[in-house]
PDB file of N, CA and C in Angstrom:
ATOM      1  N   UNK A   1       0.853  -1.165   0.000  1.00  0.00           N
ATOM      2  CA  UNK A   1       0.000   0.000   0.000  1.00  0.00           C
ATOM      3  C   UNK A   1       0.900   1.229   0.000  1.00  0.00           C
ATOM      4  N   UNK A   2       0.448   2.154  -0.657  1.00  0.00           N
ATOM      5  CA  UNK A   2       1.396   3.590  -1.154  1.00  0.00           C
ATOM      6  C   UNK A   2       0.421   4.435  -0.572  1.00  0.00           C
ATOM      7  N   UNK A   3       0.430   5.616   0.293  1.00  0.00           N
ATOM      8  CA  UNK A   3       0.108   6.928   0.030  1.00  0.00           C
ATOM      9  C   UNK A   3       0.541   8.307  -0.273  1.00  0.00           C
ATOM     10  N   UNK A   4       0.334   8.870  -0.994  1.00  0.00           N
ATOM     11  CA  UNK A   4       0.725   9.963  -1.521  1.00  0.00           C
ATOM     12  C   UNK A   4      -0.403  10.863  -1.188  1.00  0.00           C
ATOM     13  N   UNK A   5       0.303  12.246  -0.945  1.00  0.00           N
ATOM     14  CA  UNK A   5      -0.495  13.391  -0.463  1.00  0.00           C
ATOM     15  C   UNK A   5       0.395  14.599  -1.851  1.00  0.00           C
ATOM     16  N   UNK A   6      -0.474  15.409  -2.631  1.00  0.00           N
ATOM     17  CA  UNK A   6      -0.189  16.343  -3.493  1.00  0.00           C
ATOM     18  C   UNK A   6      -0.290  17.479  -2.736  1.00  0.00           C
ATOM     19  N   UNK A   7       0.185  18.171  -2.103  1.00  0.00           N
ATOM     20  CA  UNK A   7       0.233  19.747  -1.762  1.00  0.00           C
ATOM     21  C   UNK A   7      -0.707  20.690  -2.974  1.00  0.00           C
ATOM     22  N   UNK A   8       0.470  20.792  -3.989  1.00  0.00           N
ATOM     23  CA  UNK A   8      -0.391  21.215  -5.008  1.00  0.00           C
ATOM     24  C   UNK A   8      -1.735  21.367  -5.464  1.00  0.00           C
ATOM     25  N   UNK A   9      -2.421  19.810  -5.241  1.00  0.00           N
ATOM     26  CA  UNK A   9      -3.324  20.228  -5.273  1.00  0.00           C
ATOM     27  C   UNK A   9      -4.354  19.673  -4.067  1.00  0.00           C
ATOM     28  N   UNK A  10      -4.069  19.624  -3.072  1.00  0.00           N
ATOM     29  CA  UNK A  10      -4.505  19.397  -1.785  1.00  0.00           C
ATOM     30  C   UNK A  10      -5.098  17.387  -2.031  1.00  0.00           C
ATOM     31  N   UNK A  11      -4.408  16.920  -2.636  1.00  0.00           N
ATOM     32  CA  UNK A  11      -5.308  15.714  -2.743  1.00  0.00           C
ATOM     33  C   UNK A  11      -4.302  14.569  -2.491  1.00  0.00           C
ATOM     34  N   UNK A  12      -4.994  13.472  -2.230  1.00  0.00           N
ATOM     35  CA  UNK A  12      -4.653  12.058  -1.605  1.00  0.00           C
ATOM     36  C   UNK A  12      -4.807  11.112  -2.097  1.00  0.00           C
ATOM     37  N   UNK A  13      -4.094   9.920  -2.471  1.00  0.00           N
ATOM     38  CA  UNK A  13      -4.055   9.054  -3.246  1.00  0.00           C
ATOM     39  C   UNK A  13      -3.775   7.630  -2.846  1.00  0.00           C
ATOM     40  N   UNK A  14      -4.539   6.546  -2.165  1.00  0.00           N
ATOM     41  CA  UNK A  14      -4.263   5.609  -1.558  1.00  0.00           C
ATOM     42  C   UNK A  14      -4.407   4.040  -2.456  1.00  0.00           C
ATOM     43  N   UNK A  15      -3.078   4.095  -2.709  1.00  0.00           N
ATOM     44  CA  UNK A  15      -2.743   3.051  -3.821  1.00  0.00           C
ATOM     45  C   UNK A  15      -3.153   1.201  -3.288  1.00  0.00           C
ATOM     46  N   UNK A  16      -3.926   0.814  -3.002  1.00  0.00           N
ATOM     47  CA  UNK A  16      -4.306  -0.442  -2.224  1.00  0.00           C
ATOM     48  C   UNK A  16      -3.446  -1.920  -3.242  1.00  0.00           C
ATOM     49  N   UNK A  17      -3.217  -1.661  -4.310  1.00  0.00           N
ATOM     50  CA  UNK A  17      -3.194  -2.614  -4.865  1.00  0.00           C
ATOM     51  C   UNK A  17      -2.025  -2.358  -6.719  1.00  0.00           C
ATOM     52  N   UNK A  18      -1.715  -3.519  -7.058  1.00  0.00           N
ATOM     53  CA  UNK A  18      -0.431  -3.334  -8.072  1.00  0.00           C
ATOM     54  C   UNK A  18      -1.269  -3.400  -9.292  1.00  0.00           C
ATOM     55  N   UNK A  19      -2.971  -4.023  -9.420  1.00  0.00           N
ATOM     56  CA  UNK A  19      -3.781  -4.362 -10.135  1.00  0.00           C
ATOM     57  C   UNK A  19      -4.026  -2.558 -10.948  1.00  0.00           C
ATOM     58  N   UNK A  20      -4.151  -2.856 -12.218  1.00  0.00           N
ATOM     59  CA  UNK A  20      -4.829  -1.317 -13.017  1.00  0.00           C
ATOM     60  C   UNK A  20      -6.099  -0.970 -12.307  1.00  0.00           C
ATOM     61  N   UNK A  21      -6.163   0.584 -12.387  1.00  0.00           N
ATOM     62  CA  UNK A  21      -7.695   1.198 -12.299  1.00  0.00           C
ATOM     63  C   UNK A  21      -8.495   0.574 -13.882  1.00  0.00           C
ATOM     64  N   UNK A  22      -9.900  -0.126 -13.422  1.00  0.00           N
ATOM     65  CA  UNK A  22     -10.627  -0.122 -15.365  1.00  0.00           C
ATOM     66  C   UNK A  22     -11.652   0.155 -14.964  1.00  0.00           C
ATOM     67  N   UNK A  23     -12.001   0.821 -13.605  1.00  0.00           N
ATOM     68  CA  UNK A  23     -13.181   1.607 -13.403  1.00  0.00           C
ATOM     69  C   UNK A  23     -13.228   2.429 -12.183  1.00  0.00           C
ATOM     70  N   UNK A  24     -13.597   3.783 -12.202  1.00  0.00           N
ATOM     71  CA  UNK A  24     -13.775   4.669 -10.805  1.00  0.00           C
ATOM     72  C   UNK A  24     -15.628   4.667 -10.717  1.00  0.00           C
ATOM     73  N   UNK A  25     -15.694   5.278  -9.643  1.00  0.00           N
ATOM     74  CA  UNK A  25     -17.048   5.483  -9.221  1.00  0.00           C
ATOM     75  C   UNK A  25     -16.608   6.873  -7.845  1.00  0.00           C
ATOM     76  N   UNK A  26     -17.483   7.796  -7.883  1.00  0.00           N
ATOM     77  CA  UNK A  26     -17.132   9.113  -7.145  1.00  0.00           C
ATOM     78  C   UNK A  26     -18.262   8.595  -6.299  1.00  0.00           C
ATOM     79  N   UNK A  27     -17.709   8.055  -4.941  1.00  0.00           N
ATOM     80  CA  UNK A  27     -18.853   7.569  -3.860  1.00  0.00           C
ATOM     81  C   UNK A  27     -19.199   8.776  -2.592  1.00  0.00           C
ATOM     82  N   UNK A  28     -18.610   9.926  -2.595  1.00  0.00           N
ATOM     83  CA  UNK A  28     -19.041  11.159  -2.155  1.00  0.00           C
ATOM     84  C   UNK A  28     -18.040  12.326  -2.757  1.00  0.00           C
ATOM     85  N   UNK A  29     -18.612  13.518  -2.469  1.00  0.00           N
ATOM     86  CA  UNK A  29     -17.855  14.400  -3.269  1.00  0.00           C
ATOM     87  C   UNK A  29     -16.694  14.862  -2.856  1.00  0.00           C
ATOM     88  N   UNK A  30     -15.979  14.774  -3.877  1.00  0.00           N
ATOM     89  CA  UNK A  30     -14.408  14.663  -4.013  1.00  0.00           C
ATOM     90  C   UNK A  30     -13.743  13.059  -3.571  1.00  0.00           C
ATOM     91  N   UNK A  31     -14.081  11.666  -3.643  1.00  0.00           N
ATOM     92  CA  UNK A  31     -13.947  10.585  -3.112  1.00  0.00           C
ATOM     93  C   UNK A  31     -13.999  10.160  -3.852  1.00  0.00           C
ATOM     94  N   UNK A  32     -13.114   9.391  -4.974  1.00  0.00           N
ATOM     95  CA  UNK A  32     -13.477   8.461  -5.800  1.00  0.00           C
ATOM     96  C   UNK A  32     -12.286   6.584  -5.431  1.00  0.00           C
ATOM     97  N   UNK A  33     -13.496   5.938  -5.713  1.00  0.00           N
ATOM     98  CA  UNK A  33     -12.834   4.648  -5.590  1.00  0.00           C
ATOM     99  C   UNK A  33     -12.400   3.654  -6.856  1.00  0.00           C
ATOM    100  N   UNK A  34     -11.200   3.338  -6.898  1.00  0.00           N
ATOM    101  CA  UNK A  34     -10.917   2.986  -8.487  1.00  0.00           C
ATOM    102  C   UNK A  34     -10.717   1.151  -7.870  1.00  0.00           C
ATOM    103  N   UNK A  35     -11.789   0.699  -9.250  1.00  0.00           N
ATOM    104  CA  UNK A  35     -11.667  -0.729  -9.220  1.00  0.00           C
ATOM    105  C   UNK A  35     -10.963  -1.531 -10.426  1.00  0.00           C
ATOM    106  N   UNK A  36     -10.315  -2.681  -9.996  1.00  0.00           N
ATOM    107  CA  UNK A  36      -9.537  -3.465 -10.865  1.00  0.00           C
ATOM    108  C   UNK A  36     -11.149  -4.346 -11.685  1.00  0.00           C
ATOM    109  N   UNK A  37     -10.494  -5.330 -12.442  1.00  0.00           N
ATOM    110  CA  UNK A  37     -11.865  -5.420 -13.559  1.00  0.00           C
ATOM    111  C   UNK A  37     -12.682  -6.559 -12.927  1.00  0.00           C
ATOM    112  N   UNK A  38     -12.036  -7.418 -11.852  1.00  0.00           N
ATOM    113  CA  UNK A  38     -12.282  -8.034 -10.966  1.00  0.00           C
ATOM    114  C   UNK A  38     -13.512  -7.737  -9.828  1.00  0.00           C
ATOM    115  N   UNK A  39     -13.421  -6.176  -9.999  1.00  0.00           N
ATOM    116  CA  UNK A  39     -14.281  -5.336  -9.129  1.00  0.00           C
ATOM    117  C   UNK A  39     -13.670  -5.458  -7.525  1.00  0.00           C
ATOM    118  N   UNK A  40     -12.729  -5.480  -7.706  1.00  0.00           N
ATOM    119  CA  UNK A  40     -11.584  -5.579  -6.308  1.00  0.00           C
ATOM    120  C   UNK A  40     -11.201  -3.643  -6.079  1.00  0.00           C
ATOM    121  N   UNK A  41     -11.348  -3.567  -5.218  1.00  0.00           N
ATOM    122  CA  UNK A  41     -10.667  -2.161  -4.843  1.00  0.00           C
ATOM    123  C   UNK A  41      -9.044  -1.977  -4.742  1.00  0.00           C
ATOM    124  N   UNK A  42      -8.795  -0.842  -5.762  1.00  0.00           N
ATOM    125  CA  UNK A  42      -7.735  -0.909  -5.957  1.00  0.00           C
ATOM    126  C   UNK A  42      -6.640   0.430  -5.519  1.00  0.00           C
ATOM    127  N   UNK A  43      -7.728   1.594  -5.787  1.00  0.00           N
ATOM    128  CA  UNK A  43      -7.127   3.264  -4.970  1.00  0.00           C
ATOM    129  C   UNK A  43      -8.193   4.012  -4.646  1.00  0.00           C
ATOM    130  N   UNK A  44      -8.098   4.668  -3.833  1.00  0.00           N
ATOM    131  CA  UNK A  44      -8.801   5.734  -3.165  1.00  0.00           C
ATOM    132  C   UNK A  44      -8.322   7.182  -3.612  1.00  0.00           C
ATOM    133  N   UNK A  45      -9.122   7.804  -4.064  1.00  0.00           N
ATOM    134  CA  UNK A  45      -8.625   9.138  -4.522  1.00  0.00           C
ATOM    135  C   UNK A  45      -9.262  10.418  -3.693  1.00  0.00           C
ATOM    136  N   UNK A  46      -8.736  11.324  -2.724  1.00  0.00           N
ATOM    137  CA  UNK A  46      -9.511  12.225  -1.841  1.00  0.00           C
ATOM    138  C   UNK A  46      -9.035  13.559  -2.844  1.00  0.00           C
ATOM    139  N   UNK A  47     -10.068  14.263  -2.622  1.00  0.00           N
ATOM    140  CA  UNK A  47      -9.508  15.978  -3.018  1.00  0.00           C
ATOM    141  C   UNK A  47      -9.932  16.638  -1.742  1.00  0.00           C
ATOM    142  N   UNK A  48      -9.336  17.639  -2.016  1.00  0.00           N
ATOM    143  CA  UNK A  48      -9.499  18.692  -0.738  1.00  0.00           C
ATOM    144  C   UNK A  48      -9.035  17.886   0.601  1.00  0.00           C
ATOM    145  N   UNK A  49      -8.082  16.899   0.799  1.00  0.00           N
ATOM    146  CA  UNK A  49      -8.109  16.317   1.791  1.00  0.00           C
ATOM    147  C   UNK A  49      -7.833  17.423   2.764  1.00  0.00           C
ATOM    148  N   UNK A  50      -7.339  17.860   3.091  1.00  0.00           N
ATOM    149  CA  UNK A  50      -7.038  18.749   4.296  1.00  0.00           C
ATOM    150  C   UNK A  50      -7.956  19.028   4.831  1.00  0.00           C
ATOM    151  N   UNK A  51      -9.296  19.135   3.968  1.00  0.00           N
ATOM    152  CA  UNK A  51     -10.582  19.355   4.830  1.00  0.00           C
ATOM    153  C   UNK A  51     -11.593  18.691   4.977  1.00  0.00           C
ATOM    154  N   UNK A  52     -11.326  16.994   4.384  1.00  0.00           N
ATOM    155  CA  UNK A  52     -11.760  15.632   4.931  1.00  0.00           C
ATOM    156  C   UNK A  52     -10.384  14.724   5.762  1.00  0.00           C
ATOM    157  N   UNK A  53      -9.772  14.808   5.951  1.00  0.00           N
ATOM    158  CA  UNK A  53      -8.876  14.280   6.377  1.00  0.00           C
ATOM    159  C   UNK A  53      -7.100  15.003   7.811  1.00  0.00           C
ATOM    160  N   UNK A  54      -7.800  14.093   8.660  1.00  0.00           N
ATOM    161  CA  UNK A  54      -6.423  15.138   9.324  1.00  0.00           C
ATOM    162  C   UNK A  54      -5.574  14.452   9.232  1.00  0.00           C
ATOM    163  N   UNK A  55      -4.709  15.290   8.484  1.00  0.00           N
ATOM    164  CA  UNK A  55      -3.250  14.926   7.954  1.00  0.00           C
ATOM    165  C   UNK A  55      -2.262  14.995   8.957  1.00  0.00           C
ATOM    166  N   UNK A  56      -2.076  15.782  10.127  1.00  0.00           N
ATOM    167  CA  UNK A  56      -0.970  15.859  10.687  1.00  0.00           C
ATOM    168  C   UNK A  56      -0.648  14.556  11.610  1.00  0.00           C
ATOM    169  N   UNK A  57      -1.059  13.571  11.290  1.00  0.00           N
ATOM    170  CA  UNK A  57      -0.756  12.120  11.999  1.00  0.00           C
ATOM    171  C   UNK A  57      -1.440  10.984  11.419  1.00  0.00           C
ATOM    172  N   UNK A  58      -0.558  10.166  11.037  1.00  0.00           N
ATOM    173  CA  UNK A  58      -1.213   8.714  10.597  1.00  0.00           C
ATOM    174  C   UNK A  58      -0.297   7.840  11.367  1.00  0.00           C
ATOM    175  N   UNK A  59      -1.433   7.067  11.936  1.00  0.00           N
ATOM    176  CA  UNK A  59      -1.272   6.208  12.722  1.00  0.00           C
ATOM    177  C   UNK A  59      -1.335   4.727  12.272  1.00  0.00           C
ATOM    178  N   UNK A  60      -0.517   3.507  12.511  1.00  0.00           N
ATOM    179  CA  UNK A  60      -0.751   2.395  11.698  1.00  0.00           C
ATOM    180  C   UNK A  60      -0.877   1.448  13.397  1.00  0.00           C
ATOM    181  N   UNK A  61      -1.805   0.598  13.064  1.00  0.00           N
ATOM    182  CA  UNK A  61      -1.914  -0.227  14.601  1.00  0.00           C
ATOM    183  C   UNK A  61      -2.073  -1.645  13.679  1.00  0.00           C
ATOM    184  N   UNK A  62      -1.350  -2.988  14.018  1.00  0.00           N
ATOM    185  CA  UNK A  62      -1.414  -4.203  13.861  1.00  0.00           C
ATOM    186  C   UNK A  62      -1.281  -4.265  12.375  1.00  0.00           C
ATOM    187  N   UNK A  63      -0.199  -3.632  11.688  1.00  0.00           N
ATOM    188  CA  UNK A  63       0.132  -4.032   9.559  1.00  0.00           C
ATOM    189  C   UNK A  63       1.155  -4.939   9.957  1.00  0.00           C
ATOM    190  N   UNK A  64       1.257  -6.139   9.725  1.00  0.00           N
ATOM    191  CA  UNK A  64       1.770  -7.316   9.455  1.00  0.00           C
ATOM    192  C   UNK A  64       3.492  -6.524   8.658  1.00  0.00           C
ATOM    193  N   UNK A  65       4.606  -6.471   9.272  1.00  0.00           N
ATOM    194  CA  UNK A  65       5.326  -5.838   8.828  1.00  0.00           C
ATOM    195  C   UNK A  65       6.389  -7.257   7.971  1.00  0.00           C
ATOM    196  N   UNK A  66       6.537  -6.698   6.364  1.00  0.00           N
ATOM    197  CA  UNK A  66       7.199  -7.208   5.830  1.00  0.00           C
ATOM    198  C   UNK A  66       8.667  -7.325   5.318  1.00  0.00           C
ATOM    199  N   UNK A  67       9.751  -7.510   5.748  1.00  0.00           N
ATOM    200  CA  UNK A  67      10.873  -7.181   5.805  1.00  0.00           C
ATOM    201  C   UNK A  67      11.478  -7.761   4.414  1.00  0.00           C
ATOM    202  N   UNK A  68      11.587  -6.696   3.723  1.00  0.00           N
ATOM    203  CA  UNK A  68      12.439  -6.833   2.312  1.00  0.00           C
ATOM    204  C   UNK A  68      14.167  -6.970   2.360  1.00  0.00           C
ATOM    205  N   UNK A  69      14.719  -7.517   2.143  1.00  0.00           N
ATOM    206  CA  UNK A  69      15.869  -7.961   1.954  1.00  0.00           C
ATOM    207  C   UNK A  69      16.873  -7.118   1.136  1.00  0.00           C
ATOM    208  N   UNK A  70      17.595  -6.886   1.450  1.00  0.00           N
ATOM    209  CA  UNK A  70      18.727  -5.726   0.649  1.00  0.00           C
ATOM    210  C   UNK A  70      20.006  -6.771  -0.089  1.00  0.00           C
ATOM    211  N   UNK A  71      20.711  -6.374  -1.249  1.00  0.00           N
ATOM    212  CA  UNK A  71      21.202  -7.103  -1.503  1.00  0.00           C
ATOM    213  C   UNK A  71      22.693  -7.670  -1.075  1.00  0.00           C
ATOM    214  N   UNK A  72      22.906  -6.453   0.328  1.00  0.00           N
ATOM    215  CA  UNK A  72      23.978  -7.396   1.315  1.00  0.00           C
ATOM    216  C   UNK A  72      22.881  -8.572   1.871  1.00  0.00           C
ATOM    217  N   UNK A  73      22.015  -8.506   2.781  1.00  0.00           N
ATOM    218  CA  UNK A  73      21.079  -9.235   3.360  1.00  0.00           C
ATOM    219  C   UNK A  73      21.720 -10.557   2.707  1.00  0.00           C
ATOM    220  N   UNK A  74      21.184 -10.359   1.328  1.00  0.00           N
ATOM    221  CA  UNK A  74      20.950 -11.687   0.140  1.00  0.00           C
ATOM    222  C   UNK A  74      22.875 -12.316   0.149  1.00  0.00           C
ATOM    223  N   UNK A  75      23.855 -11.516   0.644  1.00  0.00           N
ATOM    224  CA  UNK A  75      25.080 -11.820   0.520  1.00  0.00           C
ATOM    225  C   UNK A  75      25.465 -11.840  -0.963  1.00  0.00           C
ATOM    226  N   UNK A  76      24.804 -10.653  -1.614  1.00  0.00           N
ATOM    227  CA  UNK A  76      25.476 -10.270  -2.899  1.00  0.00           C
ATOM    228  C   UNK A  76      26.082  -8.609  -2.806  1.00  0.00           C
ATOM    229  N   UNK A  77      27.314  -8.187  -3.100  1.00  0.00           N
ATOM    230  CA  UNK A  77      28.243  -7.232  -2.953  1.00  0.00           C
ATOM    231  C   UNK A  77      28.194  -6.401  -3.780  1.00  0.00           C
TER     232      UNK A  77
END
């Protein structure tokens, strides 16, 4: 999962999945949810977040943390 926040243009972008958008649907205003063709949820798109969303803290409680391997890790130089 990716999030990205645009300053520019006050908006938020919550990437859920590696699957393409092949359909959005705007489920309140400024909120759109983009689905893979599967009809699986795939990103969340906010505008105006700053004034749906408080940004100055995200908090993560119980994400299963996945430890990626570097290629000393792997014992390649």
């Amino acid at each position: 999962m990716k999030i990205a926040y645009y300053s520019e243009t006050d908006s938020m972008y919550i990437d859920l999945s590696a699957k393409a958008s092949a359909e959005s649907r705007e489920v309140s205003p400024g909120v759109v949810i983009d689905y893979a063709t599967n009809g699986d949820i795939v990103g969340i798109d906010i505008d105006n977040a700053s004034t749906k969303l408080d940004l100055k803290e995200l908090v993560l409680k119980s994400i299963p943390v996945i430890r990626r391997l570097s290629l000393h890790d792997r014992g390649i130089d």
